[in-house]
Protein backbone atom coordinates (compact mmCIF):
# COMPACT_ATOMS: atom_id res chain seq x y z
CA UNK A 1 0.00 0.00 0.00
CA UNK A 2 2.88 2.26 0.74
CA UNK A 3 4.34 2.13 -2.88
CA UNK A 4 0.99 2.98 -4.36
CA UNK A 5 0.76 6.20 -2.50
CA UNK A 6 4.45 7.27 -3.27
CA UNK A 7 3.14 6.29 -6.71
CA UNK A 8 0.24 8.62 -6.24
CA UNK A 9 2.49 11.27 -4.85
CA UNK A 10 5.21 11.13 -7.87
CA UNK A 11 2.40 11.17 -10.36
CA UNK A 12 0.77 14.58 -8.62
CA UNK A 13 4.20 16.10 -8.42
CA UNK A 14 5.17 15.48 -12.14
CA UNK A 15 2.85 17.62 -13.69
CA UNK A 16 3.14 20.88 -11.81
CA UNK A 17 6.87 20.01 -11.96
CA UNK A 18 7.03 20.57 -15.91
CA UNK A 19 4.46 23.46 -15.67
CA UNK A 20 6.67 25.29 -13.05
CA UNK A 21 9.90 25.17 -15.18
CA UNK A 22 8.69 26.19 -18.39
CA UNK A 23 6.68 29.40 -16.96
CA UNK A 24 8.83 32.72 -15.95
CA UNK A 25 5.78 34.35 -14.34
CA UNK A 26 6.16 34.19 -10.58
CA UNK A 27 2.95 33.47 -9.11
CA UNK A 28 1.74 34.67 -5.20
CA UNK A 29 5.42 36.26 -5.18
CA UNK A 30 4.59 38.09 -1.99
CA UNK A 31 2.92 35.13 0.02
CA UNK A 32 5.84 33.81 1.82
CA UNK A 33 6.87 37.10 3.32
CA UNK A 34 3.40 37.08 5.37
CA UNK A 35 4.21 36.28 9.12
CA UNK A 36 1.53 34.25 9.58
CA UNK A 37 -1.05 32.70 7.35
CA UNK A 38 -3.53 30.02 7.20
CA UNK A 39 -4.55 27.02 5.00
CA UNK A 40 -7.06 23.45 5.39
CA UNK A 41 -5.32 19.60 4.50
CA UNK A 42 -6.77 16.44 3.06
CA UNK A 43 -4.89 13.40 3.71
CA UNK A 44 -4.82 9.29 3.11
CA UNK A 45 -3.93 7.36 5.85
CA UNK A 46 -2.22 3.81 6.36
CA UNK A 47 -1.64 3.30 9.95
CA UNK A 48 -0.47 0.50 11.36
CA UNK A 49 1.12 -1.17 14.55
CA UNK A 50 4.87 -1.50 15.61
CA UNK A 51 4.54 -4.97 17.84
CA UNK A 52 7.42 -6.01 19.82
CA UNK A 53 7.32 -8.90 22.54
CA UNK A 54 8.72 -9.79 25.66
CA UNK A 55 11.65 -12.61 26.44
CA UNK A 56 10.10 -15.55 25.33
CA UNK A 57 10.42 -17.78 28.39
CA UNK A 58 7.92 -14.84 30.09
CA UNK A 59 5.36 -15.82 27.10
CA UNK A 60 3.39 -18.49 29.87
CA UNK A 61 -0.25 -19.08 29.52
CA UNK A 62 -1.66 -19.16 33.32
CA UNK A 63 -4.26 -21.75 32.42
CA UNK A 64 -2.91 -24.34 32.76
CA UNK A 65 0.97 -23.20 32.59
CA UNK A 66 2.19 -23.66 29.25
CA UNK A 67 5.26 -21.85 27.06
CA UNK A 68 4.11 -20.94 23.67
CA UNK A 69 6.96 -21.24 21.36
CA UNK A 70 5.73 -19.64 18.33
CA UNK A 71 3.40 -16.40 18.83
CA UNK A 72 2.88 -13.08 16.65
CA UNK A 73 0.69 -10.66 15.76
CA UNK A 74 -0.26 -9.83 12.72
CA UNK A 75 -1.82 -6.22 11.72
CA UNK A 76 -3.74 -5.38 8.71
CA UNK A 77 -4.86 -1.82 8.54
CA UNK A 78 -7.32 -0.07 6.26
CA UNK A 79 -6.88 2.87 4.61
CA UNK A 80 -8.10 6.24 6.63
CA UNK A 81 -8.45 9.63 6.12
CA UNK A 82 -7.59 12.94 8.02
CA UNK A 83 -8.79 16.32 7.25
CA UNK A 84 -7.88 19.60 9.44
CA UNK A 85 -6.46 22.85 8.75
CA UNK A 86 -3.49 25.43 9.11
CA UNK A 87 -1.64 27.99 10.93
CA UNK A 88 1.76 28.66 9.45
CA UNK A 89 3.98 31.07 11.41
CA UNK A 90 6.81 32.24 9.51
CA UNK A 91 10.12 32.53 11.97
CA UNK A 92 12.24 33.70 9.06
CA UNK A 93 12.93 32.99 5.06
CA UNK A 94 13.32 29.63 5.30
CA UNK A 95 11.97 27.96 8.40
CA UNK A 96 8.06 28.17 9.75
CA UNK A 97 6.17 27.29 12.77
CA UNK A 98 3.15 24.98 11.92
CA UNK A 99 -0.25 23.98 13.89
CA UNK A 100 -2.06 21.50 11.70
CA UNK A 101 -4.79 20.09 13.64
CA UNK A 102 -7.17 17.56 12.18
CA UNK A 103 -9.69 14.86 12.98
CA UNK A 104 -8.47 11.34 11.53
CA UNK A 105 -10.23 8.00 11.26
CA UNK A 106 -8.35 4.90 10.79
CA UNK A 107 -9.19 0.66 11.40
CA UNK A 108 -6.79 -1.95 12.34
CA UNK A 109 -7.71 -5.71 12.48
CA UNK A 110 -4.97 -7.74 14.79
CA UNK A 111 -5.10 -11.10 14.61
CA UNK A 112 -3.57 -13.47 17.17
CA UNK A 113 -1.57 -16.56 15.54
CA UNK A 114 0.33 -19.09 17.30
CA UNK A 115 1.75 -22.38 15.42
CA UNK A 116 1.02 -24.02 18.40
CA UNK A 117 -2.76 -23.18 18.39
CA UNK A 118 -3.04 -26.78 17.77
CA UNK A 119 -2.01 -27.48 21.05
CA UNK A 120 -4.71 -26.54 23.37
CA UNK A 121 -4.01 -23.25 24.34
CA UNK A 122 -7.02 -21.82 25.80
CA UNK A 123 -8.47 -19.18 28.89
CA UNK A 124 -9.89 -19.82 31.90
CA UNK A 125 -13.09 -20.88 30.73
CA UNK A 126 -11.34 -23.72 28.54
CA UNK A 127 -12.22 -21.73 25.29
CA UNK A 128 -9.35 -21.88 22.47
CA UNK A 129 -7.72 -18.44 21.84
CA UNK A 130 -5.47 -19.33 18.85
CA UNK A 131 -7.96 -21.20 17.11
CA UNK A 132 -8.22 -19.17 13.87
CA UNK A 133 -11.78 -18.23 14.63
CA UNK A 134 -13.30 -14.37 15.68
CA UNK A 135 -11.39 -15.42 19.40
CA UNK A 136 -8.33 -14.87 17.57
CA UNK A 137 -9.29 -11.41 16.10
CA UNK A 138 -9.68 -8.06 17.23
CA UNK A 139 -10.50 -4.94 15.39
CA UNK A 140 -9.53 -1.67 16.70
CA UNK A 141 -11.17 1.16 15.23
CA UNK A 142 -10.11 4.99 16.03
CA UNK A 143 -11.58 8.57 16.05
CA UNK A 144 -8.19 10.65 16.51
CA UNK A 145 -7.89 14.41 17.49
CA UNK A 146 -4.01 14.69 15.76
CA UNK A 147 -2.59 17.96 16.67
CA UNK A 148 0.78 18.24 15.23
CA UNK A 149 3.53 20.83 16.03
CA UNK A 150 5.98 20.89 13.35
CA UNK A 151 8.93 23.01 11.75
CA UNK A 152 8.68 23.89 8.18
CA UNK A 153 12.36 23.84 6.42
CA UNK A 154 11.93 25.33 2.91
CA UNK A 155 14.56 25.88 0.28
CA UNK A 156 15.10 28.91 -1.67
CA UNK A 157 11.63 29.54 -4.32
CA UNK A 158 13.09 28.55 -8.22
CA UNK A 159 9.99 30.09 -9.93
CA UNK A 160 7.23 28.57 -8.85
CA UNK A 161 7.94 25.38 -7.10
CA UNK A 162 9.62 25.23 -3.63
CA UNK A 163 10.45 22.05 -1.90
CA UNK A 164 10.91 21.52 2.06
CA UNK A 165 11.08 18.96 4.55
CA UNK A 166 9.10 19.14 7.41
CA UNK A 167 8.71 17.34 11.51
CA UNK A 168 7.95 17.57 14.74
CA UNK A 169 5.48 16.36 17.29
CA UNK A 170 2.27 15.30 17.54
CA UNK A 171 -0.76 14.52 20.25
CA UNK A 172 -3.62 12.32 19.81
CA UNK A 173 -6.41 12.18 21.31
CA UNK A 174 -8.61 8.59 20.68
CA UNK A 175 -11.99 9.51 21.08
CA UNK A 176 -13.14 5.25 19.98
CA UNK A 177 -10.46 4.54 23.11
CA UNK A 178 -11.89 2.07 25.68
CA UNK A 179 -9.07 2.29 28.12
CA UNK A 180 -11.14 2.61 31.15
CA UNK A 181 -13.15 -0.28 29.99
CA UNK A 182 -13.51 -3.00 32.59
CA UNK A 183 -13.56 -5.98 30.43
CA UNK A 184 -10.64 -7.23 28.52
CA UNK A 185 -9.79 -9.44 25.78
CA UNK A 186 -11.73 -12.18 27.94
CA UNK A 187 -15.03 -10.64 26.76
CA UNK A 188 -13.39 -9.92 23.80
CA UNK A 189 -12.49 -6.25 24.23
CA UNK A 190 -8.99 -4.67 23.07
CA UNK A 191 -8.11 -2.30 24.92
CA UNK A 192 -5.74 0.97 24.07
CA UNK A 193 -5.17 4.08 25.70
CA UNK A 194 -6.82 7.51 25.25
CA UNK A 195 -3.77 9.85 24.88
CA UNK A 196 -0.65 9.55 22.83
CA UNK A 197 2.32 11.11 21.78
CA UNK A 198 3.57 10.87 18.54
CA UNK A 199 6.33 12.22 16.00
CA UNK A 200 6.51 12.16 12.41
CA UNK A 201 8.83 13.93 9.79
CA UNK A 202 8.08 14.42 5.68
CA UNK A 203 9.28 15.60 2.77
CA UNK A 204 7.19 17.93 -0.13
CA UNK A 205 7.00 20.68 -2.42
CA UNK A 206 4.78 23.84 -2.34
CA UNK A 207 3.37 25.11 -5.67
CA UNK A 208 2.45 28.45 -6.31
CA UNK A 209 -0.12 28.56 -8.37
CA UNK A 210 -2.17 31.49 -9.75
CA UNK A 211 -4.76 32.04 -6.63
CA UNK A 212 -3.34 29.52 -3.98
CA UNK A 213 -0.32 27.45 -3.13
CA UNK A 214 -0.84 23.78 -3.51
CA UNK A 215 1.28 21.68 -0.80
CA UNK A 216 1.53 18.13 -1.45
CA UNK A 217 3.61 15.67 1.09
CA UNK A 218 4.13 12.46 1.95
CA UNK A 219 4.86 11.71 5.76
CA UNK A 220 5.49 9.14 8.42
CA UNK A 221 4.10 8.75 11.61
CA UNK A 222 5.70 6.99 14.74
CA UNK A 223 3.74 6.50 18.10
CA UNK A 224 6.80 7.40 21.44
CA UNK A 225 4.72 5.81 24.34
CA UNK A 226 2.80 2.24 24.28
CA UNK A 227 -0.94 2.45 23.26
CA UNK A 228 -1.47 -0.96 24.67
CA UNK A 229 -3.86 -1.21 27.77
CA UNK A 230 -2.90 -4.82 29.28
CA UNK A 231 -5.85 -6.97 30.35
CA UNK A 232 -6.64 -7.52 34.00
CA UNK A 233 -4.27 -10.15 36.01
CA UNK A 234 -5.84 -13.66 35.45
CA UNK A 235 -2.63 -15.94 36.96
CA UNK A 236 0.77 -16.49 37.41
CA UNK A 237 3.85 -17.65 35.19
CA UNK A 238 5.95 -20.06 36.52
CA UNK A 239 8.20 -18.03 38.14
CA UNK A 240 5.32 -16.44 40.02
CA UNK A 241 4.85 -13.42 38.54
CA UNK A 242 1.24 -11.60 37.76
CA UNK A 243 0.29 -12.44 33.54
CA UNK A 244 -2.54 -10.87 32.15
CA UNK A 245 -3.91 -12.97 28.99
CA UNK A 246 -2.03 -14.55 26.18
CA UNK A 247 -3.26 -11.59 24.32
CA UNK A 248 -1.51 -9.06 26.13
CA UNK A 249 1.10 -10.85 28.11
CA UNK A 250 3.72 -11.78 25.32
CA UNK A 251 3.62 -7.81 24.00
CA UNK A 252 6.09 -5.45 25.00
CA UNK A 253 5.37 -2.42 23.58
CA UNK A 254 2.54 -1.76 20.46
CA UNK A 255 2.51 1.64 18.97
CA UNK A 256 1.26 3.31 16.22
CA UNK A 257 3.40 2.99 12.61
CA UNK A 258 2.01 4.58 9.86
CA UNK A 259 2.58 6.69 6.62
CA UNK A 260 0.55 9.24 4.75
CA UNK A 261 -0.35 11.60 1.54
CA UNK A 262 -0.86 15.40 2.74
CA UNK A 263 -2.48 17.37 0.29
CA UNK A 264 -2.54 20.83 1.71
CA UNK A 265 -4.09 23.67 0.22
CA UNK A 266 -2.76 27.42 1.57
C-alpha cells in the first residue's frame, strides 16, 4: 500500500513540476513574506502497529501453565483519512512554525496466531484463543484528534515550485479509546489508551499557483509511548509473577506505525 501512494504522490508532483519550469511568471510572489497565514489539509492514511514482545520464556499461559513457542501478531490496517487545517507562522525565510490540527479516522484488524494453536491453548473458561476463529481477532477502530507541532524547512523559491522537509510532534487524542473499559480481551475487548504522543517527519514541495499554493507531502508517523492497555491479572507464570492474557502478556510495547499523503491547500 505504501508504494501505491508514493506512486500517487510522484504522479501529482510530475505535472506541476514541468508546468513550473517552463513558466517565468512568478505566481503569489509576496505570500511567503506574510508572518503568519492560514490554509485546510486532506490526507490518506495507512496506519499501522509496531509490535514487539517480551523474552520468550515470560510468554506463559496461566491456564494451565504452558510456554508458547511460536506467537505473533499480525496487523492489517485499512486505509483512513484525516482532514484539518493550518496555521503557518513564519520565523524567518526559510523555516516556519506549523499547527495542523485535524480529525483522523483509521481501522486496524490484529489477529492473534500461534503455530502451536493446535495445542490446546485456551483461557480460563477452557475456550481456544489461537484457534483461527473471531477469538483470535480483534479490530480496533479509532476517532483521533491529531494535533501536530511541526517546523517547516523550505529551500530557496526557483519560480514557482519550492520544496521543504518538514517534523515535529504530535498529540492524539482517541476519542473510539476504551481504556477505562472494565472488560478485557476475555469478553473480547482490546483495549488501548486515550492519549498519545507521537512524532513524524516528511518531505514535499509547495506550488504556487495562480490564486493559492498547492502543498503536497508524503509523511510518516511513529507513536513514542505504548498504546497498549494490558488486560486484568488472570494468573501467574511459573516463576510467580502476575500475567494478564495470552493476548496481552507476550507484548512489550505496540505503537502506532504509519505513513501518509498530505495534500494541503494554503
Amino acid at each position: 500500500m505504501k508504494k501505491y501512494i508514493l506512486v500517487i504522490l510522484i504522479f501529482i508532483i510530475s505535472i506541476p513540476v514541468s508546468y513550473a519550469q517552463k513558466t517565468k511568471i512568478q505566481h503569489l510572489p509576496n505570500r511567503d513574506r506574510r508572518t503568519i497565514h492560514f490554509g485546510y489539509y486532506l490526507s490518506i492514511v495507512n496506519n499501522s502497529y509496531k509490535v514487539s514482545y517480551n523474552a520468550q520464556e515470560e510468554w506463559i499461559n496461566p491456564t494451565p501453565p504452558q510456554e508458547i513457542n511460536d506467537f505473533f501478531v499480525s496487523v492489517d490496517a485499512s486505509l483512513g483519512f484525516r482532514v484539518g487545517f493550518i496555521v503557518d507562522y513564519r520565523l524567518n525565510k526559510n523555516l516556519s512554525l506549523r499547527l495542523e490540527p485535524g480529525l483522523m479516522s483509521n481501522t486496524k484488524e490484529l489477529t492473534f496466531v500461534s503455530a502451536y494453536f493446535h495445542n490446546g491453548i485456551s483461557g480460563p473458561d477452557g475456550t481456544p484463543v489461537y484457534d483461527g476463529t473471531q477469538n483470535s481477532i480483534r479490530e480496533v477502530s479509532g476517532t483521533y484528534m491529531h494535533i501536530p507541532v511541526l517546523l517547516k524547512f523550505s529551500s530557496n523559491r526557483y519560480n514557482n515550485i519550492r520544496p521543504y522537509v518538514i517534523g515535529g510532534v504530535s498529540y492524539d487524542y482517541n476519542f473510539s479509546s476504551n481504556q477505562d473499559n472494565k472488560e478485557d480481551n476475555y469478553s473480547a475487548e482490546f483495549r488501548t489508551k486515550t492519549s498519545n504522543f507521537m512524532y513524524e517527519v516528511g518531505v514535499g514541495m509547495d506550488f504556487y499557483l495562480p490564486y493559492f499554493k498547492f502543498t503536497p507531502s508524503i509523511r510518516g508517523v511513529f507513536a513514542i509511548n505504548n498504546e497498549l492497555v494490558n488486560d486484568e491479572i488472570h494468573g501467574y507464570d511459573v516463576n510467580g509473577k502476575p500475567y494478564s492474557s495470552p493476548w496481552t502478556g507476550p507484548i512489550d510495547y505496540l505503537g502506532t506505525r504509519g505513513i501518509f499523503l498530505n495534500l494541503a491547500f494554503e
